[in-house]
Protein backbone atom coordinates (compact mmCIF):
# COMPACT_ATOMS: atom_id res chain seq x y z
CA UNK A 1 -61.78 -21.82 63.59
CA UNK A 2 -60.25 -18.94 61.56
CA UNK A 3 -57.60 -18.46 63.97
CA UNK A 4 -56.29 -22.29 63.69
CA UNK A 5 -56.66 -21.97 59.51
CA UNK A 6 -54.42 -18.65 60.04
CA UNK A 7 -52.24 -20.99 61.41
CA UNK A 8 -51.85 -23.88 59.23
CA UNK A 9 -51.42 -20.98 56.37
CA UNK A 10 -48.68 -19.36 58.47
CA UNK A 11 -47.35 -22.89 59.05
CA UNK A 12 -47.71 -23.85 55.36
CA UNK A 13 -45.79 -20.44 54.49
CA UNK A 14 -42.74 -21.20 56.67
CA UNK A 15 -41.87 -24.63 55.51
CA UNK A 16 -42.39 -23.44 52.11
CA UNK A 17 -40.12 -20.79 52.70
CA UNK A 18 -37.85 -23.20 54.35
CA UNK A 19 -38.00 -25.55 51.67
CA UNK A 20 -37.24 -23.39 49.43
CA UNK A 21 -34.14 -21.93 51.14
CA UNK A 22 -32.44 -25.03 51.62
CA UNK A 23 -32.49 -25.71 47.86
CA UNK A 24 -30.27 -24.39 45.21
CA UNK A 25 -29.51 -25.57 41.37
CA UNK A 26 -26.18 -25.84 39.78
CA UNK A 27 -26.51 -26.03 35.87
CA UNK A 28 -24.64 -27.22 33.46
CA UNK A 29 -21.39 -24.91 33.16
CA UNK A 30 -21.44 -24.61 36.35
CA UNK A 31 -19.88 -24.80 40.04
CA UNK A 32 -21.19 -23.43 43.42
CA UNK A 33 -19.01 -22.53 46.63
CA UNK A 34 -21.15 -23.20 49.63
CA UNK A 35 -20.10 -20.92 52.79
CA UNK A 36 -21.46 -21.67 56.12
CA UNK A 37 -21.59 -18.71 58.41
CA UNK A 38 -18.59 -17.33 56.00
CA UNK A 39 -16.37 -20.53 56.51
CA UNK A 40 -16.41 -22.57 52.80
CA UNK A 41 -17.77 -25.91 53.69
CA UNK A 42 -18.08 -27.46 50.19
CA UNK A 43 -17.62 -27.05 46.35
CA UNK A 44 -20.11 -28.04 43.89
CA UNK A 45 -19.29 -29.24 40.57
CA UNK A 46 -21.96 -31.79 39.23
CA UNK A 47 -25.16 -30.00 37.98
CA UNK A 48 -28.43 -30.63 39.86
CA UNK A 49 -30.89 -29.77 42.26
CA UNK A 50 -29.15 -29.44 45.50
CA UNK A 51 -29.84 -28.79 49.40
CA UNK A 52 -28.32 -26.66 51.83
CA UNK A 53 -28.98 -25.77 55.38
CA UNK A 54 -31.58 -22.90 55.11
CA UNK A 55 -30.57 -18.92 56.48
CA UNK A 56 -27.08 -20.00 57.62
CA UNK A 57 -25.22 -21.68 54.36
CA UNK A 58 -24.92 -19.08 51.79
CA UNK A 59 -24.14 -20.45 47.71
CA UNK A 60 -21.65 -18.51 45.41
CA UNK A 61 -22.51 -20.01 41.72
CA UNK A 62 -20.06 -19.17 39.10
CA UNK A 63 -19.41 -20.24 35.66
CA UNK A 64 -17.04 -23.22 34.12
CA UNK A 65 -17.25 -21.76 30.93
CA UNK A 66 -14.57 -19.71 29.51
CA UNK A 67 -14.92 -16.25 30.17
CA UNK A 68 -14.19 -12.65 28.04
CA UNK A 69 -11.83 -9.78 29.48
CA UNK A 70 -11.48 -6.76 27.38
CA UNK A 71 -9.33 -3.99 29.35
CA UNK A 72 -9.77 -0.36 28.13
CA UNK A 73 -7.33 1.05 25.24
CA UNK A 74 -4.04 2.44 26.82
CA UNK A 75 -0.78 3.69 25.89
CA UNK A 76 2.54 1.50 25.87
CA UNK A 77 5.90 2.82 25.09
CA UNK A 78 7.72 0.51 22.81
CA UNK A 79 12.06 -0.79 23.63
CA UNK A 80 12.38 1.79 20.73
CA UNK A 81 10.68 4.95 22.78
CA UNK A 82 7.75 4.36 20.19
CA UNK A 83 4.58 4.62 21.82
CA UNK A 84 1.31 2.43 21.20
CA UNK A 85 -2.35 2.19 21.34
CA UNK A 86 -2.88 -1.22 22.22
CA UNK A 87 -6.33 -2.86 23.51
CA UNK A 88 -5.34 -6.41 24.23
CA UNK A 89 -8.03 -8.79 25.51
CA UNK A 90 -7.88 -12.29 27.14
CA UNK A 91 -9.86 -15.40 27.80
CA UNK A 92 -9.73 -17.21 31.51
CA UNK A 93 -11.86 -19.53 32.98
CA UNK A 94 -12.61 -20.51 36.93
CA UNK A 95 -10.79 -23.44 38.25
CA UNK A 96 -11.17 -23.19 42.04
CA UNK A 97 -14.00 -21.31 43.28
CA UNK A 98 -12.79 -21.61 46.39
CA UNK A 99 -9.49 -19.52 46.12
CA UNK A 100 -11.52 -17.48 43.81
CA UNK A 101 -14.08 -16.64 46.45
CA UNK A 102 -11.03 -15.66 49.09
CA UNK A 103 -9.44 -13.63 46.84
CA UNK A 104 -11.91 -11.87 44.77
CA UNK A 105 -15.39 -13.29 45.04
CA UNK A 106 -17.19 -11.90 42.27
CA UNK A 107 -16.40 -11.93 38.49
CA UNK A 108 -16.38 -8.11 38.27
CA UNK A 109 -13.74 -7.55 41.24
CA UNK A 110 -11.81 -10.14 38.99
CA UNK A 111 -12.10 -8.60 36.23
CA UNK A 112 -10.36 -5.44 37.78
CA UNK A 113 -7.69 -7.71 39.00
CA UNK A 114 -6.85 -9.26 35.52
CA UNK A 115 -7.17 -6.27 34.22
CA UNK A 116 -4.65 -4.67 36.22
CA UNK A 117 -1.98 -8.01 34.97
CA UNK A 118 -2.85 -7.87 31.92
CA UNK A 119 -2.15 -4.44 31.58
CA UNK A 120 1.15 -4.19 33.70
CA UNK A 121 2.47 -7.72 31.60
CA UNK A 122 1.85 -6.32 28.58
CA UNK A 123 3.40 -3.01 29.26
CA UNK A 124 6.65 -4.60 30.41
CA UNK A 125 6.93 -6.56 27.21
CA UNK A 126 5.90 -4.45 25.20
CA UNK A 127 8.93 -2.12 26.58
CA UNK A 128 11.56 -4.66 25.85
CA UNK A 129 10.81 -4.55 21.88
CA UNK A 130 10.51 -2.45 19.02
CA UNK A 131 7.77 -1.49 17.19
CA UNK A 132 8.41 -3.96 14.28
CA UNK A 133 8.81 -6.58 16.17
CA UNK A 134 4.74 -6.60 16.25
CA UNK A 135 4.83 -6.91 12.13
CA UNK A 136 6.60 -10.13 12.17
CA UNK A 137 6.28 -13.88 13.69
CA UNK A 138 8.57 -11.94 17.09
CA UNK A 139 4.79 -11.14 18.38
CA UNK A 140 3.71 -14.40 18.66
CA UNK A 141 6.30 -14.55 21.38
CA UNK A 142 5.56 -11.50 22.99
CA UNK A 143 2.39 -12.67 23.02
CA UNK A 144 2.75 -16.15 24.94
CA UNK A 145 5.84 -14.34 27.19
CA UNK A 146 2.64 -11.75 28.17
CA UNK A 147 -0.17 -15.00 29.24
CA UNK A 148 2.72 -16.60 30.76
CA UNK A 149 3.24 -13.94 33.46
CA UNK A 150 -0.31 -13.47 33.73
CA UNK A 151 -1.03 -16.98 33.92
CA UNK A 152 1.29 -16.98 36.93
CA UNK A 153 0.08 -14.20 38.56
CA UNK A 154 -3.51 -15.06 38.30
CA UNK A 155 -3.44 -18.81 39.76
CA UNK A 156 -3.44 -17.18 42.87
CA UNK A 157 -6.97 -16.04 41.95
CA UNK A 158 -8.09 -19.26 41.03
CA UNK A 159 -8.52 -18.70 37.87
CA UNK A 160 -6.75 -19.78 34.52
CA UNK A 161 -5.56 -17.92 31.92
CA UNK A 162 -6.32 -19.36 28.19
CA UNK A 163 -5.14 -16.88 25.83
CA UNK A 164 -3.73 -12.98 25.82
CA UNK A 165 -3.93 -11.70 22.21
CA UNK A 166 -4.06 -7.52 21.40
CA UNK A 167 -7.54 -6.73 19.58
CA UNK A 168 -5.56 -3.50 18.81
CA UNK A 169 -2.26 -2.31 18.34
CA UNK A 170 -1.69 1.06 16.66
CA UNK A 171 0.17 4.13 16.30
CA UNK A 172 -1.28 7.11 18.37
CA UNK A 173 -3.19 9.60 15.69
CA UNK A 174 -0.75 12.49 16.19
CA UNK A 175 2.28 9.89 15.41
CA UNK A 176 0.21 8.23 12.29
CA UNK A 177 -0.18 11.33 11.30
CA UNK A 178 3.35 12.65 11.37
CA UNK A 179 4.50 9.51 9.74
CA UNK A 180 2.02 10.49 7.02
CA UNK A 181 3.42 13.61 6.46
CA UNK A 182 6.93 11.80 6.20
CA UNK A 183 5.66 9.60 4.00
CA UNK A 184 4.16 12.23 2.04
CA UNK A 185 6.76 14.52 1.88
CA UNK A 186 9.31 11.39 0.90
CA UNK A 187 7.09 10.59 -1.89
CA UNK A 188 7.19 13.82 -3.30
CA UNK A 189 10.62 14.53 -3.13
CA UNK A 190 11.28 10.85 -4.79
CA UNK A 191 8.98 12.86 -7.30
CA UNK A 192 11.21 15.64 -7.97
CA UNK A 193 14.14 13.91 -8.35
CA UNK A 194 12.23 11.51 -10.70
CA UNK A 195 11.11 14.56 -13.39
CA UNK A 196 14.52 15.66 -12.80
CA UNK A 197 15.99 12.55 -14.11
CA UNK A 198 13.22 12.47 -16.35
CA UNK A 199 14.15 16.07 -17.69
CA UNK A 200 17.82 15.11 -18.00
CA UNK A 201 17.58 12.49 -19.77
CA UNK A 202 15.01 13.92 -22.07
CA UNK A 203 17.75 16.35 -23.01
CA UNK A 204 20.41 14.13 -23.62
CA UNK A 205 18.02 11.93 -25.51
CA UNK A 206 17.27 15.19 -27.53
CA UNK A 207 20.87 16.94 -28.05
CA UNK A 208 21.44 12.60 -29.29
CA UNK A 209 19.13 13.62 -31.57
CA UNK A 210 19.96 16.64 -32.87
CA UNK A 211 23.80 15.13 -33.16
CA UNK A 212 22.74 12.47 -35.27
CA UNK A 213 20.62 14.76 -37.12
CA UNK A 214 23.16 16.84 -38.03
CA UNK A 215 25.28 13.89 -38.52
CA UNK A 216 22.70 12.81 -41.29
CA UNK A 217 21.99 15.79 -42.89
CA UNK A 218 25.69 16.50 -43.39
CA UNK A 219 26.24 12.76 -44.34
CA UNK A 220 23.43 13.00 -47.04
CA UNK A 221 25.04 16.57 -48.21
CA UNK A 222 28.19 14.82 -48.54
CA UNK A 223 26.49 12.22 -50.64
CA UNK A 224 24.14 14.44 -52.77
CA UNK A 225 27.65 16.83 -53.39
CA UNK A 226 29.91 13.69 -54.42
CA UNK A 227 26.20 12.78 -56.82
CA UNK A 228 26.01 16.27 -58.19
CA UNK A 229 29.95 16.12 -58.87
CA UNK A 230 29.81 12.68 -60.56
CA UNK A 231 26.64 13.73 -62.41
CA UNK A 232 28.17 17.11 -63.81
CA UNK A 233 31.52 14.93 -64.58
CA UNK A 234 29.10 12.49 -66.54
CA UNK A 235 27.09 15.18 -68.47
CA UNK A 236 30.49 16.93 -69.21
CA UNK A 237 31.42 13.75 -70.43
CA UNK A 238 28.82 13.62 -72.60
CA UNK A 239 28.59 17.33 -73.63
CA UNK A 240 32.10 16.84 -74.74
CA UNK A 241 31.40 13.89 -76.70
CA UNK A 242 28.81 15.27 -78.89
CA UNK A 243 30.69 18.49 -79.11
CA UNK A 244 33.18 16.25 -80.77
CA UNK A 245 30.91 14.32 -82.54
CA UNK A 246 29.17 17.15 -84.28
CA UNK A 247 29.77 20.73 -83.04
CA UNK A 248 27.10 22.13 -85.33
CA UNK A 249 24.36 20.00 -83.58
CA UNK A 250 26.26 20.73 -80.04
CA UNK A 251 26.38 24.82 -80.80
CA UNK A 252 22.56 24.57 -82.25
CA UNK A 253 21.56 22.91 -78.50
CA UNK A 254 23.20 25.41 -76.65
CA UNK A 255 21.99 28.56 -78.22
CA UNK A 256 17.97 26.69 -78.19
CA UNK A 257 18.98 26.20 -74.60
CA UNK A 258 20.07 29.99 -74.03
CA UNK A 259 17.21 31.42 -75.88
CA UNK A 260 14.65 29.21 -73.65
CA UNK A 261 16.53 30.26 -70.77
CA UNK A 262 16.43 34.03 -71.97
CA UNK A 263 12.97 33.92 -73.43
CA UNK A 264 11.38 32.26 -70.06
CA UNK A 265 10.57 35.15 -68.14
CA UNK A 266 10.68 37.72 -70.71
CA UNK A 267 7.64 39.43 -71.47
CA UNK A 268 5.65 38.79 -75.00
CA UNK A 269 7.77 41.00 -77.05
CA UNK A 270 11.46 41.43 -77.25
CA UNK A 271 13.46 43.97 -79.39
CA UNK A 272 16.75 43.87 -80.95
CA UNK A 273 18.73 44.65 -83.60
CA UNK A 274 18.57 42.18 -87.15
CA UNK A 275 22.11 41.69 -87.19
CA UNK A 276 22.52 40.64 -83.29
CA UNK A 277 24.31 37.35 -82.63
CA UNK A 278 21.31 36.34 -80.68
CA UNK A 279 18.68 35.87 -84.08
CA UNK A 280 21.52 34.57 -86.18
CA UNK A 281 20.55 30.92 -85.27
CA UNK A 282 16.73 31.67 -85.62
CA UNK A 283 17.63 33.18 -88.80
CA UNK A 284 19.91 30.99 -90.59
CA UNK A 285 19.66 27.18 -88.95
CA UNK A 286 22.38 25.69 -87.97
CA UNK A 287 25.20 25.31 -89.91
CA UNK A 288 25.49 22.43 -92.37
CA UNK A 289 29.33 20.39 -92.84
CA UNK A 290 28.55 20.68 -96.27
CA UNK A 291 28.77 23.18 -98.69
CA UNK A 292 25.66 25.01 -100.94
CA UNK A 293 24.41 22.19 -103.01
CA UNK A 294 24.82 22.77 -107.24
């Protein structure tokens, strides 16, 4: 009795284990390759629960979906003996699983081989331009001419190619560095000859100064010379006028006008003789036109 239930379990075990090895699912995004004893027999596309024939077909599932390459930063040298740091990446999805099973059969191994194009395409192009052709719309083209040739290539692999674009491009650090120090050393030079122009012109902006300055000053000389001139004309003029008017007064102003001139800084006494022509006016008056009255 136990040995026949040993049985049925045993039994029970191998068709489940057969069931279960001739079923496979396919799901959405999608396709399988079945081989048969290493000979492809059929290709999957719809999703679904599917059956095979159990410990001789053999199902290769791989994805519909578009799928991410991102090759390791490298060096290019640029048509203008510039080299780069570039990174470039590229999108590619599987269109015949069954080429893509002869030549590569797993994602990774493809990887290695798109990879390898993407790399080689890129370098060639890359060599056939200068550097600033990737700072203007010319990179768009370099761009499409590198997915073309990979596109190409890789059809053989069953795969295609969707885009090529470069996640980075840049200047090695020893290069971006030297062109720093260019940069740097332009700038300051630009300096110096700025203050130098600066300095010039400061002095010609001063000596302008000083000319006109002196221009001026000698201008308002000139003018306060030809005012002094015409002011002593005017108050010889008049001096003359009242000297001919009335000489007495005239004299009698002059000598008041000597004495405060003389008497200004002297001290608080001041000798001389009674009869000196100095005291005579501060003596006698001025003189009178007429004569001692009766």
């Amino acid at each position: 009795m136990r040995s026949r239930w040993l049985a049925i379990v045993a039994a029970s075990a191998l068709a489940l284990d057969l069931a279960l090895s001739s079923i496979y699912v396919v799901s959405e995004g999608e396709q399988a390759l079945v081989v048969r004893l290493g000979a492809p027999v059929a290709v999957v596309e719809k999703p679904g629960l599917k059956l095979k024939v159990p410990f001789i077909d053999s199902v290769y599932v791989t994805s519909t979906r578009s799928l991410l390459l991102e090759p390791q930063v490298e060096q290019a040298i640029m048509g203008d003996q510039k080299r780069l740091e570039i990174q470039p990446y590229a999108r590619y999805r599987i269109v015949d699983p069954l080429r893509f099973y002869q030549a590569v059969r797993t994602p990774e191994a493809a990887n290695t081989q798109l990879g390898l194009l993407v790399s080689s395409a890129a370098r060639r192009a890359l060599g056939q331009a200068p550097l600033r052709a990737l700072l203007t719309d010319e990179r768009r083209r370099i761009l499409d001419a590198i997915k073309t040739e990979v596109a190409a290539k890789a059809a053989a692999l069953g795969v295609s190619v969707d885009e090529v674009r470069f996640r980075r491009a840049d200047l090695p650090f020893e290069t971006s560095q030297a062109i720093y120090d260019r940069m740097k050393s332009e700038r300051q030079r630009e300096a110096k000859e700025l203050r130098a122009q600066g300095y010039e012109w400061a002095q010609q902006i001063q000596a302008k100064a000083d000319r006109d300055r002196t221009v001026i000053l000698s201008e308002a000389q000139r003018g306060a010379a030809v005012a002094r001139g015409e002011g002593d004309a005017e108050a010889n003029g008049a001096l003359s006028d009242a000297f001919s008017r009335n000489p007495q007064f005239y004299t009698m102003v002059r000598a008041l006008q000597t004495y405060k001139g003389a008497l200004a800084n002297s001290g608080p006494t001041m000798i001389v003789t009674p009869d000196a022509d100095f005291m005579r006016l501060l003596k006698a008056g001025p003189a009178s036109d007429q004569g001692p009255k009766p």
